[in-house]
N, C-alpha and C. Protein backbone atom coordinates (compact mmCIF):
# COMPACT_ATOMS: atom_id res chain seq x y z
N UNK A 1 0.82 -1.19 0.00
CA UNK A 1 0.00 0.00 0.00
C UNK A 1 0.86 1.25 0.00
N UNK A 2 1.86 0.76 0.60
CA UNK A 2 2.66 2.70 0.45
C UNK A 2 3.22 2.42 -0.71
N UNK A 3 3.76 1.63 -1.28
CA UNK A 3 4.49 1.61 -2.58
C UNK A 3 3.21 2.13 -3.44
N UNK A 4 2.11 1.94 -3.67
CA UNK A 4 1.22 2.56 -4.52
C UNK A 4 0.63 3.40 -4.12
N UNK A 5 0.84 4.30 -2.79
CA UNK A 5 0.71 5.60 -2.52
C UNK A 5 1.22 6.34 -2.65
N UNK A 6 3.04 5.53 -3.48
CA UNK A 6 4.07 6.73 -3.60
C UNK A 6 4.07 6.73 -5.21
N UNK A 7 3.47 5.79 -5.55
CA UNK A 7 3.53 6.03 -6.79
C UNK A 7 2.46 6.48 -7.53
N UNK A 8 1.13 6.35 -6.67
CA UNK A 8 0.15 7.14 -7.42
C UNK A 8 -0.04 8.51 -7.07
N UNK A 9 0.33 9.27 -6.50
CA UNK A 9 0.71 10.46 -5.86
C UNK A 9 1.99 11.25 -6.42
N UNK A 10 2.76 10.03 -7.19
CA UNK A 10 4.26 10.95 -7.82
C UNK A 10 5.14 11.51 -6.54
N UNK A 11 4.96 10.75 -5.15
CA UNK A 11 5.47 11.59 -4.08
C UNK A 11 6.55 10.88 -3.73
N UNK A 12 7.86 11.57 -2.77
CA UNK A 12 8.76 11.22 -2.27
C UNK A 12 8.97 9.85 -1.20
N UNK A 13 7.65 10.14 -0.81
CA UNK A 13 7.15 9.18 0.49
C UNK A 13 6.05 8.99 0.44
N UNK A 14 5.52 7.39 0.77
CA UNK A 14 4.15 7.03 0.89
C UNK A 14 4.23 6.30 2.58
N UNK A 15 3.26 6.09 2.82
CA UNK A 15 2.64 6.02 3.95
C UNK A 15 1.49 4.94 4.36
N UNK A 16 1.72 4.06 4.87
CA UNK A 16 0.28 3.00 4.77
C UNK A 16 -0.07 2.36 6.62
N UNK A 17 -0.95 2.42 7.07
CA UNK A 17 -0.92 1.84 8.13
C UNK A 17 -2.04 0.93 8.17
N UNK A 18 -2.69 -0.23 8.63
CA UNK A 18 -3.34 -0.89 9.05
C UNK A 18 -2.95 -2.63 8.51
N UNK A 19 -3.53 -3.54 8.69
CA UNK A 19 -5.34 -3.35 8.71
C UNK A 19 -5.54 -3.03 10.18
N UNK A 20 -6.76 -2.11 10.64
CA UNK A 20 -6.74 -2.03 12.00
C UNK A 20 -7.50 -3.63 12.98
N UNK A 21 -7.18 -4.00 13.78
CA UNK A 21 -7.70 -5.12 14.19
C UNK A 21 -9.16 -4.59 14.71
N UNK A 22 -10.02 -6.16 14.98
CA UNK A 22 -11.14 -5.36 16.27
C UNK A 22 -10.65 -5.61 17.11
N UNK A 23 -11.20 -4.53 18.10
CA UNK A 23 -10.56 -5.13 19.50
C UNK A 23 -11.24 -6.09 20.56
N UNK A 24 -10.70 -6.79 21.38
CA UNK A 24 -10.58 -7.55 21.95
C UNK A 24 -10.55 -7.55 23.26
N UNK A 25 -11.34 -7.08 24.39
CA UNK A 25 -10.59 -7.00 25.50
C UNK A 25 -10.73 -8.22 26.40
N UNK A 26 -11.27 -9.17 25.82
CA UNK A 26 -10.84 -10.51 26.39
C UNK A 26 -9.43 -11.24 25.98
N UNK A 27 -9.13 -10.59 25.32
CA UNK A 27 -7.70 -10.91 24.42
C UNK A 27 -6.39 -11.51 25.47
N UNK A 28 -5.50 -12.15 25.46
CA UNK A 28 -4.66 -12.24 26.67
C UNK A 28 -3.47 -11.51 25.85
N UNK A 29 -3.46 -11.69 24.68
CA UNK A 29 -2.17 -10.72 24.11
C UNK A 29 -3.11 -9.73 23.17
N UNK A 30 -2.26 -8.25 22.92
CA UNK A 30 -3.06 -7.51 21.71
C UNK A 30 -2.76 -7.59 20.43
N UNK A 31 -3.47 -7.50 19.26
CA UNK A 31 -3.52 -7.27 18.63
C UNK A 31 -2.51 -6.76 17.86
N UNK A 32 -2.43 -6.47 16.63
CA UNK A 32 -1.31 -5.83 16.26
C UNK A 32 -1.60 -5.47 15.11
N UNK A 33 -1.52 -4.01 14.23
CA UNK A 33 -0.88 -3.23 13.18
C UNK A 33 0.34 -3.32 12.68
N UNK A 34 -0.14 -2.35 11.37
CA UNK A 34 1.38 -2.34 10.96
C UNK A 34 1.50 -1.28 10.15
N UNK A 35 2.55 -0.86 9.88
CA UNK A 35 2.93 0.63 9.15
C UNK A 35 4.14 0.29 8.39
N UNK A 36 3.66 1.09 7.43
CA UNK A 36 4.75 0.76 6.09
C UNK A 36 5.09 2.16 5.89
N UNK A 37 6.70 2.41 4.99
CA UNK A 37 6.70 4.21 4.69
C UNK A 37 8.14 2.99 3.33
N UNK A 38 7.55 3.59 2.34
CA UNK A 38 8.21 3.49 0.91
C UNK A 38 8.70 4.89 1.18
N UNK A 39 10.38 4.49 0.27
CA UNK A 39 10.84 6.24 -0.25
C UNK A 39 11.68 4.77 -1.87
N UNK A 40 12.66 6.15 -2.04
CA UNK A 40 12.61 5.62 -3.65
C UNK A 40 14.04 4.66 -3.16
N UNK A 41 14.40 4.04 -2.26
CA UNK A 41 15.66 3.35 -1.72
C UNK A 41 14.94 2.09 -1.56
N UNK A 42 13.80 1.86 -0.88
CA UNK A 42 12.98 0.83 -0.52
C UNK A 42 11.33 0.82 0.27
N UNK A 43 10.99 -0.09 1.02
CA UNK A 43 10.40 -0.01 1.81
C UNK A 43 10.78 -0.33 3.25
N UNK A 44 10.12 -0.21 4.15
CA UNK A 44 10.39 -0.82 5.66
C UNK A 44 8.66 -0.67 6.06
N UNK A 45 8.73 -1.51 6.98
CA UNK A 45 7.65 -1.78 8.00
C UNK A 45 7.57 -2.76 9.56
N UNK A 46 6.94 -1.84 9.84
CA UNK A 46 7.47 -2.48 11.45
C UNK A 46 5.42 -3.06 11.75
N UNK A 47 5.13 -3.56 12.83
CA UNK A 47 4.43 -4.01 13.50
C UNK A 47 4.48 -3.39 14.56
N UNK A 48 2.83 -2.61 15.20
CA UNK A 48 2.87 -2.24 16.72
C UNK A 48 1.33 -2.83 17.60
N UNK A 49 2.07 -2.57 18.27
CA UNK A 49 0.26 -3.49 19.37
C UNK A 49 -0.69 -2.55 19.44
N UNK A 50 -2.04 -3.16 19.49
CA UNK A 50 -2.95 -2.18 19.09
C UNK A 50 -3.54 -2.33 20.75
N UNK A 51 -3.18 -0.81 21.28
CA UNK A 51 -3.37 -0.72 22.64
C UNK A 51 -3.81 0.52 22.64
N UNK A 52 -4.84 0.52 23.72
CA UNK A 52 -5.69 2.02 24.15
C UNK A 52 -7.00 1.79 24.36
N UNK A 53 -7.58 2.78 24.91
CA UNK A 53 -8.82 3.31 25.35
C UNK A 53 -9.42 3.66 23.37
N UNK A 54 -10.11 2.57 23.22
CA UNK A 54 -11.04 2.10 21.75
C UNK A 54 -11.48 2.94 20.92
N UNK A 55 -11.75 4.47 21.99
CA UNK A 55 -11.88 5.98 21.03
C UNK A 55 -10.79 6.46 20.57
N UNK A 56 -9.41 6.36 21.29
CA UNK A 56 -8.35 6.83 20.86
C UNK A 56 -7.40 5.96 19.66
N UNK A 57 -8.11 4.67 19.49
CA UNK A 57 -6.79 3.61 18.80
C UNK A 57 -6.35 4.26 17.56
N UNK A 58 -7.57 4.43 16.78
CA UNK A 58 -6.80 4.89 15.44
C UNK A 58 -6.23 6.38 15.05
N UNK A 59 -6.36 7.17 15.91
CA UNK A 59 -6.03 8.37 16.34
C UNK A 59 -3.88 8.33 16.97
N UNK A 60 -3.88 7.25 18.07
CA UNK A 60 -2.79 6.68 18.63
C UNK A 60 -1.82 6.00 17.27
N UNK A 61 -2.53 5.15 16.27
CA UNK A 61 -1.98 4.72 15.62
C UNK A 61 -1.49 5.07 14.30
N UNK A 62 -2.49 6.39 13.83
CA UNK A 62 -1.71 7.33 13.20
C UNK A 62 -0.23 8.29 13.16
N UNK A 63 -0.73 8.58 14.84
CA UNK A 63 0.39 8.88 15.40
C UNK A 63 1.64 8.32 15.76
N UNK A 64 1.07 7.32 15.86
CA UNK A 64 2.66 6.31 16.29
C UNK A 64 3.50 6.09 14.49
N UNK A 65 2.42 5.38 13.60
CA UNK A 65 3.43 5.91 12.20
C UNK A 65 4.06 7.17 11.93
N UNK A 66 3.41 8.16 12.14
CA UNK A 66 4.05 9.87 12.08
C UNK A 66 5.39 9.79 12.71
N UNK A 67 5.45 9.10 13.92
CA UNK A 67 6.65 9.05 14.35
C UNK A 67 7.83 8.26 13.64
């Protein structure tokens, strides 16, 4: 997804995060995302746990890719 956000955009950097999970709070472990960032060298993507108060997750998890 970021590789075809950087390329349908013509941009330096693309950007992709999800799929977002549902949540779970019977869960014994969480969930997990993932975030991708293409530039024209490659891609990378990491995996983060999908943790928070259920109004804030995708708000948190925007933010945590920004970083």
């Amino acid at each position: 997804m970021a590789q075809n956000c950087r390329g349908r955009f013509n941009a330096d950097l693309g950007l992709a995060i999800g799929p977002f999970p549902d949540l779970d709070p019977a869960a014994t472990t969480p969930e997990r995302f993932h975030v991708a960032l293409a530039t024209r060298h490659g891609t990378r993507s990491k995996s983060y746990a999908f943790v928070g108060h259920p109004a804030l997750l995708r708000l948190l998890s925007a933010k945590r890719a920004l970083n």
